[in-house]
Protein backbone atom coordinates (compact mmCIF):
# COMPACT_ATOMS: atom_id res chain seq x y z
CA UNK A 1 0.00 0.00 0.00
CA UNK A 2 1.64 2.88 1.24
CA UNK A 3 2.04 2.83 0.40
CA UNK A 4 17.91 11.89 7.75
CA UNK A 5 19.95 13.38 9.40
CA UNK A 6 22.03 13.23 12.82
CA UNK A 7 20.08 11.93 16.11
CA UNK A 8 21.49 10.08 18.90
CA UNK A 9 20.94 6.62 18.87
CA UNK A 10 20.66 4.52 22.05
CA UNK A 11 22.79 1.56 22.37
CA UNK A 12 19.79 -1.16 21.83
CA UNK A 13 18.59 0.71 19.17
CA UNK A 14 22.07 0.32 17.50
CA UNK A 15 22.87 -3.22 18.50
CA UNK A 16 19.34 -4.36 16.97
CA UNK A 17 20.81 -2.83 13.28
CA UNK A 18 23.86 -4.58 13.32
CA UNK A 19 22.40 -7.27 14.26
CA UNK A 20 20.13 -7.61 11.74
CA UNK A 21 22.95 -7.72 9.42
CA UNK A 22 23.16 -11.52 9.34
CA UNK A 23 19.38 -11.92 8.34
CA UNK A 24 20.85 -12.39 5.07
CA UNK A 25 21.23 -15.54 2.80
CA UNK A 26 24.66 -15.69 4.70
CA UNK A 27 25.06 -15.42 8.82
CA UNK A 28 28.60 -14.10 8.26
CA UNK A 29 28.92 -10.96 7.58
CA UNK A 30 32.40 -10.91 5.87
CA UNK A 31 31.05 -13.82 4.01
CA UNK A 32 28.21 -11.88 3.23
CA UNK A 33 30.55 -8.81 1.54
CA UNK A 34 32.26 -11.46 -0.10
CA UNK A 35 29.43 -13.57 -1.90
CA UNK A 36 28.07 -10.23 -3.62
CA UNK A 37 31.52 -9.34 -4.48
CA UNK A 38 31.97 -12.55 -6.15
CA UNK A 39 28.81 -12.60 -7.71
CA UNK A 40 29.29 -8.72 -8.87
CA UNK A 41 32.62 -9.58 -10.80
CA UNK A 42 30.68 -12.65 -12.31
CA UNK A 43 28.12 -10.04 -13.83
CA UNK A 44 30.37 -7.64 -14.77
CA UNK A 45 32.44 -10.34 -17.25
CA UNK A 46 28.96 -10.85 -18.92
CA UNK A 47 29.15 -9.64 -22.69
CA UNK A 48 25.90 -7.88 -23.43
CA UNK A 49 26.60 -6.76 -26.17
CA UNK A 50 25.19 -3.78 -28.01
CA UNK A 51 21.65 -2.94 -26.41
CA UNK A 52 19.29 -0.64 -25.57
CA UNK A 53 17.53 -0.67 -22.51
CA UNK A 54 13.66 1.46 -21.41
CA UNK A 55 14.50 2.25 -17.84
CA UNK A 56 10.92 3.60 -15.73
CA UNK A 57 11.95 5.18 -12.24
CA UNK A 58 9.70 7.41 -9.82
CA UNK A 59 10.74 11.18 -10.33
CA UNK A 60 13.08 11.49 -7.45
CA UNK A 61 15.56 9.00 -8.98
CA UNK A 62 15.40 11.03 -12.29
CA UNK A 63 16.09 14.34 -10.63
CA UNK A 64 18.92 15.76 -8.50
CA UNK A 65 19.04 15.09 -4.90
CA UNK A 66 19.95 17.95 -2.05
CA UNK A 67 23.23 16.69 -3.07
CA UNK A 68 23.23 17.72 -6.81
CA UNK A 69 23.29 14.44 -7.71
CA UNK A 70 21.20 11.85 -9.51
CA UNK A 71 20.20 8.44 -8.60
CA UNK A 72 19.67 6.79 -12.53
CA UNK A 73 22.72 8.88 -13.59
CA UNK A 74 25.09 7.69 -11.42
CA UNK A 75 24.15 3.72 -11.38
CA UNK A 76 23.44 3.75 -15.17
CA UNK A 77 27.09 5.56 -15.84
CA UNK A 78 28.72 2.76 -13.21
CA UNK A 79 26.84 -0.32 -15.06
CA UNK A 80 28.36 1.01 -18.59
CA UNK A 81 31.64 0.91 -17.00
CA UNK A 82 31.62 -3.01 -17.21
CA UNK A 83 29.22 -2.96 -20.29
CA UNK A 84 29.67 -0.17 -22.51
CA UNK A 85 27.40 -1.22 -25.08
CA UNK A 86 24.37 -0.86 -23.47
CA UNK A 87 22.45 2.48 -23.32
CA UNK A 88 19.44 3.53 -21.76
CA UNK A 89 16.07 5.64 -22.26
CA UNK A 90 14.09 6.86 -18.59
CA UNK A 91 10.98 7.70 -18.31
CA UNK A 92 9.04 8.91 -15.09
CA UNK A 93 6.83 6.25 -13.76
CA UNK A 94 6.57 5.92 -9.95
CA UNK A 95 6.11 2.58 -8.11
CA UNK A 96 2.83 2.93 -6.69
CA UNK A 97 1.56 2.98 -10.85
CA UNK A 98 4.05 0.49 -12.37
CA UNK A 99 1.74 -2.63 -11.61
CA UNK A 100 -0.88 -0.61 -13.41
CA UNK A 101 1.02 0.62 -16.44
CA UNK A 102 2.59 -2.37 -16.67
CA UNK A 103 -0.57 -4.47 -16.24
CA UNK A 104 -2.41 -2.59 -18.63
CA UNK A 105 -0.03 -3.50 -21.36
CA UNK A 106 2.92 -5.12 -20.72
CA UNK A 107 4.65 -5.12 -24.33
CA UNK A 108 4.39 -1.54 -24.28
CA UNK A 109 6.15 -1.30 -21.35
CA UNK A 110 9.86 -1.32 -20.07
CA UNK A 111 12.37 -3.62 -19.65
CA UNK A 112 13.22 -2.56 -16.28
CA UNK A 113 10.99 -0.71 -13.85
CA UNK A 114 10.40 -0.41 -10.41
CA UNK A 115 7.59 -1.49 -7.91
CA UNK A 116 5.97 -1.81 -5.05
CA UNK A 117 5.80 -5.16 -4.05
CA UNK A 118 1.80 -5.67 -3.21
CA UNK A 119 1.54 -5.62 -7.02
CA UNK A 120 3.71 -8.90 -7.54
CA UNK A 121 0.26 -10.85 -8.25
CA UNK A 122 -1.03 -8.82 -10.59
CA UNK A 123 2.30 -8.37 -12.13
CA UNK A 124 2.79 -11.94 -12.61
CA UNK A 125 -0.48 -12.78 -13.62
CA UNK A 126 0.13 -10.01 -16.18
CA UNK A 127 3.46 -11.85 -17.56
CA UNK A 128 4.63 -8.28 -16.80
CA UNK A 129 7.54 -9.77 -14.12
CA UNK A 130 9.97 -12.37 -14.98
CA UNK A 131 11.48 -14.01 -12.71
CA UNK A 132 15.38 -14.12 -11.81
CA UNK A 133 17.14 -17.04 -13.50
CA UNK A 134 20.63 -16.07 -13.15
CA UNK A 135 22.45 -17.93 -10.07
CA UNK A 136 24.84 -14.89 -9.07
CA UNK A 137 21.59 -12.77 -9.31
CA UNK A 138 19.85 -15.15 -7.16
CA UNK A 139 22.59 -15.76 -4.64
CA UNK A 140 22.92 -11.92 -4.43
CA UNK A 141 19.08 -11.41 -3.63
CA UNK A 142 19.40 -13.89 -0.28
CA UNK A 143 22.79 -12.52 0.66
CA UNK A 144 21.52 -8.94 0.78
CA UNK A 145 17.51 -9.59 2.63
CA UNK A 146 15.98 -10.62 5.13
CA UNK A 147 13.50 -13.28 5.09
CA UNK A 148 11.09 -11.03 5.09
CA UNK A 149 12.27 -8.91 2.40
CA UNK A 150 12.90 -11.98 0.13
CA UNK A 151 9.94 -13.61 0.80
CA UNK A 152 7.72 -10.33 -0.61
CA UNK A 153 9.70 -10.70 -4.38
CA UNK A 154 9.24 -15.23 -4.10
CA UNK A 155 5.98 -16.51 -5.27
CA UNK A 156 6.55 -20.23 -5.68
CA UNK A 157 9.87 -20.49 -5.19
CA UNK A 158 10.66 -17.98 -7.67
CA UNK A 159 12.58 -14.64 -6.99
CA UNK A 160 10.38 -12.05 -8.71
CA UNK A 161 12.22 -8.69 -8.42
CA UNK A 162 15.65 -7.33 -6.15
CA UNK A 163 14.28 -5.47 -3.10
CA UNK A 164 15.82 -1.95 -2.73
CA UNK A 165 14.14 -0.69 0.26
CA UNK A 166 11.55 -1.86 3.28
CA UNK A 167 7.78 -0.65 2.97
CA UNK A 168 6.44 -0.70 6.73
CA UNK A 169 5.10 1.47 9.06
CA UNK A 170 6.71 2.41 12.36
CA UNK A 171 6.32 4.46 15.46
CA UNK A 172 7.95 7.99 15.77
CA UNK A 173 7.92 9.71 19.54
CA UNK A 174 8.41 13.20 20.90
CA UNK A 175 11.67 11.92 23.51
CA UNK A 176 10.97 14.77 26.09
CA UNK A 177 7.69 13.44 26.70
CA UNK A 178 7.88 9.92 26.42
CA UNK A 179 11.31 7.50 27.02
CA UNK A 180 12.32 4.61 25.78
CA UNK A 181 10.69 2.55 28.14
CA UNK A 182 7.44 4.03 27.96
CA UNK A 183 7.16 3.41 24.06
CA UNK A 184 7.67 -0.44 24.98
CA UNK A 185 3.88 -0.16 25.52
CA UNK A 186 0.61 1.17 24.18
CA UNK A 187 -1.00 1.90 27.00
CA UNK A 188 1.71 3.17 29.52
CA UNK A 189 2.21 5.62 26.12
CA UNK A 190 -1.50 6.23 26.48
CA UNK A 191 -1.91 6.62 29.93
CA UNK A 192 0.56 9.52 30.25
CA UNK A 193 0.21 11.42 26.91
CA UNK A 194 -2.04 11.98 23.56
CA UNK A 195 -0.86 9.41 20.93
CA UNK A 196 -2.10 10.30 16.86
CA UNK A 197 -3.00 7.30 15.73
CA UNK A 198 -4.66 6.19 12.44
CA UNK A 199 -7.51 3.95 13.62
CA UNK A 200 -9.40 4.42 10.10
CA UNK A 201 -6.59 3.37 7.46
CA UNK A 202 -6.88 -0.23 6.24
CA UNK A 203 -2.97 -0.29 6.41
CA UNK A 204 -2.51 0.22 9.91
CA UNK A 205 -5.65 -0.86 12.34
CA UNK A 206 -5.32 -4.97 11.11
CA UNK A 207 -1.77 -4.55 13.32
CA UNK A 208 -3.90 -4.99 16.46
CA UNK A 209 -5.60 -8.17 15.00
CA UNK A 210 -2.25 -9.74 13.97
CA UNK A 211 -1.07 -8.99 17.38
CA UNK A 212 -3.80 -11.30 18.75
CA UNK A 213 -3.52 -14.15 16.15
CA UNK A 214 -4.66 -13.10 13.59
CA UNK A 215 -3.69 -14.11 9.94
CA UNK A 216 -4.20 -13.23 6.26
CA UNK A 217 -4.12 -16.30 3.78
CA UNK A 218 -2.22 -18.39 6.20
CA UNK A 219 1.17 -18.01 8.80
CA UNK A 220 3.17 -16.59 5.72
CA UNK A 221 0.37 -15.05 3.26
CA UNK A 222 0.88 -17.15 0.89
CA UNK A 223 -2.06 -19.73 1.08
CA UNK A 224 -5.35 -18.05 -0.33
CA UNK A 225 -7.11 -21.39 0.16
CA UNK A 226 -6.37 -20.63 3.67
CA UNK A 227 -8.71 -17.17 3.88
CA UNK A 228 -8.44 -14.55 6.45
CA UNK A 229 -8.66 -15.08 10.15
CA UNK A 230 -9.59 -11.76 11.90
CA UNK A 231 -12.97 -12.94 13.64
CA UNK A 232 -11.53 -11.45 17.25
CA UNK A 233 -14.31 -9.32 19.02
CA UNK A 234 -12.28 -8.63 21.79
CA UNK A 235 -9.42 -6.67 19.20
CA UNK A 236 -12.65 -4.72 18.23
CA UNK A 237 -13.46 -4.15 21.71
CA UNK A 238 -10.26 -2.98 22.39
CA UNK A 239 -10.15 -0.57 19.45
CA UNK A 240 -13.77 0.76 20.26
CA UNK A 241 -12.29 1.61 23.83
CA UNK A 242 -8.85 3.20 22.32
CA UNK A 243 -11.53 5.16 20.12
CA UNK A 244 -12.77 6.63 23.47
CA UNK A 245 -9.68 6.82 24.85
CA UNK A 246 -9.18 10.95 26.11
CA UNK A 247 -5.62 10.46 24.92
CA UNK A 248 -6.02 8.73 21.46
CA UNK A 249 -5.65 11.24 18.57
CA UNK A 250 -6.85 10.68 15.01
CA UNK A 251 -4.48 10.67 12.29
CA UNK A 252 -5.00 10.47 8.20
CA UNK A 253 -0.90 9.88 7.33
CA UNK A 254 -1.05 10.02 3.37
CA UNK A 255 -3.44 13.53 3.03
CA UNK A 256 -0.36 15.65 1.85
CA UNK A 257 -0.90 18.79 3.73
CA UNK A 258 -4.36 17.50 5.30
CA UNK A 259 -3.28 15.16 8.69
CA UNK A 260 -3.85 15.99 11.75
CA UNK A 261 -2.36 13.84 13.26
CA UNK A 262 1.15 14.65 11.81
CA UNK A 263 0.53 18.62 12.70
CA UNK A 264 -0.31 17.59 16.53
CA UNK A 265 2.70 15.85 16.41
CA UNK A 266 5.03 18.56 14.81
CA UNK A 267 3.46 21.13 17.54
CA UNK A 268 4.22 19.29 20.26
CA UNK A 269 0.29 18.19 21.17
CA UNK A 270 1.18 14.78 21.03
CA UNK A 271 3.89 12.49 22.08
CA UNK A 272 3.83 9.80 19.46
CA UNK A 273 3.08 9.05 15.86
CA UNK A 274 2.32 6.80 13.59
CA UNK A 275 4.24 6.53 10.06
CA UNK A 276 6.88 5.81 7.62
CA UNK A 277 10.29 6.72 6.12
CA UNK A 278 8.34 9.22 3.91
CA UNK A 279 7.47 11.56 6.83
CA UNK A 280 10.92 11.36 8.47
CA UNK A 281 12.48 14.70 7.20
CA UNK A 282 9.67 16.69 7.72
CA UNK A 283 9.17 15.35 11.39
CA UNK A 284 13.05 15.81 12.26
CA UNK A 285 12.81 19.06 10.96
CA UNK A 286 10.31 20.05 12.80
CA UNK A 287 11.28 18.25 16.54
CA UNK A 288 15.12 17.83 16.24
CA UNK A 289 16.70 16.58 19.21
CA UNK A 290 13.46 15.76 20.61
CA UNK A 291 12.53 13.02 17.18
CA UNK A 292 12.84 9.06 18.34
CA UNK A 293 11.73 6.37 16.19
CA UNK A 294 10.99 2.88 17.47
CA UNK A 295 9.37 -0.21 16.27
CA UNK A 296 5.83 -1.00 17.35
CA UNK A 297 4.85 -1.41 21.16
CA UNK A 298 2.85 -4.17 22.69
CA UNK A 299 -0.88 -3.57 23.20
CA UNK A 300 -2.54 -5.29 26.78
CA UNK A 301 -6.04 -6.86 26.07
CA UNK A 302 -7.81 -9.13 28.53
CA UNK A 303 -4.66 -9.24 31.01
CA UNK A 304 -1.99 -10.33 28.01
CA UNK A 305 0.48 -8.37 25.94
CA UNK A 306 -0.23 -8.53 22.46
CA UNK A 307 3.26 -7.69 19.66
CA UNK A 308 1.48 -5.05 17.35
CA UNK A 309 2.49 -5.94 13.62
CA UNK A 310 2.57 -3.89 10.77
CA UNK A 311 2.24 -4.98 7.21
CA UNK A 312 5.78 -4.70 5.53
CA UNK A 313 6.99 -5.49 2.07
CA UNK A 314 9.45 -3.99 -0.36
CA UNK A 315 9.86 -1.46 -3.27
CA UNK A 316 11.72 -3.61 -5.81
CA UNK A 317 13.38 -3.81 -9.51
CA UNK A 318 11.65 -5.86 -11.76
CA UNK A 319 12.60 -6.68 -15.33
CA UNK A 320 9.37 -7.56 -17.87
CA UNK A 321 9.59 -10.25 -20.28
CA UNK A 322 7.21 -9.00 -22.29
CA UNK A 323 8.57 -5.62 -23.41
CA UNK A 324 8.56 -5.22 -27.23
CA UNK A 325 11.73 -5.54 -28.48
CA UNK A 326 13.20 -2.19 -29.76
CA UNK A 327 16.01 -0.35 -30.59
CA UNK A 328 17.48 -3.28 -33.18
CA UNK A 329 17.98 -5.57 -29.91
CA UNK A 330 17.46 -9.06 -30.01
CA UNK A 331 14.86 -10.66 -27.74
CA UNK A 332 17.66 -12.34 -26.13
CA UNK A 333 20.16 -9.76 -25.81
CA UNK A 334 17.39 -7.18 -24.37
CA UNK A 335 16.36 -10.27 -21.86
CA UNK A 336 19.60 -10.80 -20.42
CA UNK A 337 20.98 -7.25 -20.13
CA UNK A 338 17.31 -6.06 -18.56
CA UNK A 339 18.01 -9.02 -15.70
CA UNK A 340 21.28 -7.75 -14.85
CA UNK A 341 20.60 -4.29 -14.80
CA UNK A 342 17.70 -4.82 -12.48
CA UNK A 343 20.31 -6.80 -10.27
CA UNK A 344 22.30 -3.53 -10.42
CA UNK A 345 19.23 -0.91 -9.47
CA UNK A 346 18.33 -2.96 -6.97
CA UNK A 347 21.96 -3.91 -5.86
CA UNK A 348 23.98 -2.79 -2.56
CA UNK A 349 25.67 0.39 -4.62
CA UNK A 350 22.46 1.43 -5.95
CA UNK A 351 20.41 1.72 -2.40
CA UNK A 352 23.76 3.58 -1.45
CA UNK A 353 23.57 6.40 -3.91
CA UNK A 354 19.31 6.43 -3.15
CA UNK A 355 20.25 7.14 0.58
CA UNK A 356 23.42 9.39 -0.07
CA UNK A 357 21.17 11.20 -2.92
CA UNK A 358 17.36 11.75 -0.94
CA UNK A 359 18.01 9.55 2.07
CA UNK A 360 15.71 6.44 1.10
CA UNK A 361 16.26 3.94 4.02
CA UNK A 362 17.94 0.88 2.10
CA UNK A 363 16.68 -2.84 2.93
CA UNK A 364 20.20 -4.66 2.34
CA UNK A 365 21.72 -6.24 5.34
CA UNK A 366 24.90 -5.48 4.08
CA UNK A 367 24.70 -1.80 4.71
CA UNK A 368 23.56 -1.86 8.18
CA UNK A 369 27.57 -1.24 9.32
CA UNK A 370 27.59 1.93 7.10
CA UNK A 371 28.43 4.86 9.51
CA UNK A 372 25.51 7.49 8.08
CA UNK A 373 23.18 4.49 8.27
CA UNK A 374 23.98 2.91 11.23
CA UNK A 375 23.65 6.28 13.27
CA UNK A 376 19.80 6.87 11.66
CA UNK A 377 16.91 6.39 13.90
CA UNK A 378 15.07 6.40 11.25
CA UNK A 379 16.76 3.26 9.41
CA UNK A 380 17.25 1.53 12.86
CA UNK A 381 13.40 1.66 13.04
CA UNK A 382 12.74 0.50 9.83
CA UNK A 383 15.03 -2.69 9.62
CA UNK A 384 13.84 -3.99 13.68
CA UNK A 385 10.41 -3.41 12.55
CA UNK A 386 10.47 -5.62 9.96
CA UNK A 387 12.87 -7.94 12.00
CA UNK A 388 11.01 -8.05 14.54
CA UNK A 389 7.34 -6.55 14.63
CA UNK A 390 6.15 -6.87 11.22
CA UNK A 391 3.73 -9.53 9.09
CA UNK A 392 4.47 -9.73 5.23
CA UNK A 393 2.09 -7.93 3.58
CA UNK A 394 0.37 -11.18 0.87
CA UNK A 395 1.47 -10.18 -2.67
CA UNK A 396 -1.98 -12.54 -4.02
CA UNK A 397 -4.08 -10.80 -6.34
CA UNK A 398 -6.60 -11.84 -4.00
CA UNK A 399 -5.81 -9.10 -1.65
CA UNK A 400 -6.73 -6.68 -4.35
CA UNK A 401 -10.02 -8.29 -4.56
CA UNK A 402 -11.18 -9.05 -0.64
CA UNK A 403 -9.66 -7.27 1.32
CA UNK A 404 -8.90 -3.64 0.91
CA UNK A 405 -12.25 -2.56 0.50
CA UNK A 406 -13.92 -4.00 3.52
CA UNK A 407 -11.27 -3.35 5.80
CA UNK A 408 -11.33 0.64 4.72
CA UNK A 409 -14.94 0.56 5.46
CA UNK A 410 -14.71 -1.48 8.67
CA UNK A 411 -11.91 1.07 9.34
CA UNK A 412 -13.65 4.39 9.19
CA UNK A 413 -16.93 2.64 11.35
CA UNK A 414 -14.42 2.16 14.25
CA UNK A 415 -13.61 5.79 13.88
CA UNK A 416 -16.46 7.36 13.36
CA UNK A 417 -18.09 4.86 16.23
CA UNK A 418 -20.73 2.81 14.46
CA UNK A 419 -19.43 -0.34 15.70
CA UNK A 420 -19.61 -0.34 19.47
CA UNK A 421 -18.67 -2.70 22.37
CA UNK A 422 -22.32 -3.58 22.45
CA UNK A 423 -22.70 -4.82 18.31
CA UNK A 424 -18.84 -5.88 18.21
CA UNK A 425 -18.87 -9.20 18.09
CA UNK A 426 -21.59 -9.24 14.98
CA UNK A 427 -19.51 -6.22 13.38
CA UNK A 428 -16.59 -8.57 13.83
CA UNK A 429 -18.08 -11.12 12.25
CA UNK A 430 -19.21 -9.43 9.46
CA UNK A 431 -15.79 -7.79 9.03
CA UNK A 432 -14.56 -11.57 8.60
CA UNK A 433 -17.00 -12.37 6.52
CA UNK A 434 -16.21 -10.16 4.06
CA UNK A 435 -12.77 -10.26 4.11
CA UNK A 436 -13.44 -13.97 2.79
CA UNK A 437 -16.01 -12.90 0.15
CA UNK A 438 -18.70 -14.17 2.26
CA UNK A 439 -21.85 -12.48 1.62
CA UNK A 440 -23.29 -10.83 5.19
């Protein structure tokens, strides 16, 4: 869906990003550097010959960074270094529209574009996403993700696109009124300050069902046979009561310009928000010193901690076997080359120049011993939420189909307070219901 600067870190904050650097297709992390190395000077002997290659990238890669520099510039210029005979032709298209454009038409589309993973099932369907058949490609890919990360490009066993960076939500909090204990928990948060929190968006309420249980299309999202299991009243219940709550503050993250929730936030009103990456600059620019970021606290129902989870998956590169084949290319030439430069703009140097040039948060393990990255809150938050309180967000076409829709309506009725402790559990069911195609 959903579809930085200098802080100081705390010590746990900075041990969990190291850490995660042997999440990885290799628990060694010199091994690690050394496997995409390998596999690196493997690609670069490739001849590709002479080729030309349609390159789609959202509008911040295609422009100059507060740096002066530019993202598709700088990778395209290093990739001709080792293969000077292939050129390229951009074109502005952002990830949240590829799986559209592309679906619409895939043989007018490009050879290599980029994505947001929820559209994988579409894409596929579409024949508009090949999948990686190269082994140093494919041995790259595990070295540089987490499971997590891998597993939202793999759909049978098949590694669909090269992940460049994470696609989560997270919590940011105002340090001088809330520590780093208190963010451990929902409702010590709650209990001593306002918290903006965006009860009506699909993409973020379902954390408080996965926290109890719940799961979408089975334990890794992958199963549609297995349907949707959020039939938990007492999830509703508690969201009805966190509704009511004195201290809970709406929020509407995504209205450029028009969330409240964000502006509380920036003026102090509030101690803790709700968001992603995307809202990071604006938020440090506005708090300094005072801007934390964390990974998602526990919620208490019925006497038990629940782990909130947040949907995560990946922006990726994707190459498209069904481009037309242009420019006096072969089919096969224009195949190959368009795998290995998607390997490339999704690769470690790549994600480098994308946080260097507009400080994207990368998703390689490799990079989590960089100094610039290794000292971001921001990035910290990012890779232990989706280490360690995240769900993969399902990738089926299904989701599409079953599940947005009722859970945006269900969504806005817990915020605008038609469903109520006393019709929960029928709401509940209902909600279910739906989310299985299940007529009410």
């Amino acid at each position: 869906m959903k579809v930085v600067n200098k802080f100081t870190v705390v010590a746990v904050a900075a041990a969990t990003l190291l850490a995660l650097a042997g999440c990885g297709g290799s628990g060694d992390k010199g091994n690690a550097q050394s496997g995409i190395a390998g596999a690196t000077a493997n690609l670069n002997k490739l001849d590709l010959g002479t080729v030309t290659l349609n390159v789609w990238a959202p509008q911040q890669n295609l422009q100059p960074g507060p740096n002066g520099k530019t993202h598709i510039k700088q990778i395209e210029a290093d990739f001709q270094k080792a293969h000077p005979g292939v050129k390229f032709k951009n074109a502005v298209v952002g990830e949240a529209d590829a799986g559209k454009t592309v679906g619409q038409d895939p043989t007018a589309a490009a050879d290599v574009y980029m994505y947001a993973n929820d559209q994988l099932g579409a894409l596929i369907k579409a024949n508009g996403v090949g999948a990686q058949s190269n082994a140093d490609i494919i041995n790259s890919v595990k070295i540089q993700n987490s499971s997590i990360m891998l597993d939202s490009v793999t759909q049978d066993g098949k590694i669909y696109g090269v992940p460049y960076t994470g696609n989560t939500w997270f919590m940011y909090y105002n340090n001088s009124m809330l520590n780093k204990n208190d963010v451990k928990s929902l409702d010590t948060m709650l209990s001593k300050a306002k918290i903006a929190f965006p009860l009506a968006n699909s993409w973020y309420f379902p954390a408080f069902y996965f926290g109890a249980g719940g799961t979408l299309y089975g334990s890794k999202g992958t199963d549609a046979s297995a349907g949707v299991e959020f039939n938990k009243p007492d999830v509703t219940k508690y969201l009805v009561n966190l509704a009511k709550n004195p201290n809970y503050d709406i929020s509407t993250p995504g209205l450029a310009g028009d969330d409240a929730g964000l502006k509380a936030f920036e003026a102090g009103k509030v101690a803790a928000y709700f968001s992603g990456t995307w809202d990071g600059s604006v938020i440090k620019d506005k708090l300094g010193d005072k801007m934390s970021a964390a990974q998602l606290p526990t919620y208490t129902m019925n006497g038990k901690e629940n782990q909130m989870k947040s949907f995560a998956g990946s922006k990726a590169v994707g190459w498209n076997p069904s481009a037309k084949i242009h420019d006096g290319n072969t089919k096969a030439a224009q195949q190959k080359a368009a795998q290995v430069f998607a390997a490339y703009l999704g690769g470690t140097q790549s994600q480098r120049y994308m946080y260097e040039d507009y400080g994207q948060i990368p998703s390689d393990v490799t990079l989590t011993k960089d100094a610039k990255i290794k000292a971001d809150p921001i990035a910290t938050a990012q890779f232990a939420t989706i280490a360690n309180t995240s769900v993969l967000q399902p990738t089926l076409d299904i989701m599409n189909n079953n599940f947005w829709t009722p859970a945006t309506n269900f969504g806005a009725n817990l915020a605008n307070g038609t469903v109520t402790l006393d019709n929960a559990v029928a709401q509940t069911t209902a909600f279910n219901n739906s989310l299985n195609g299940k007529t009410n």
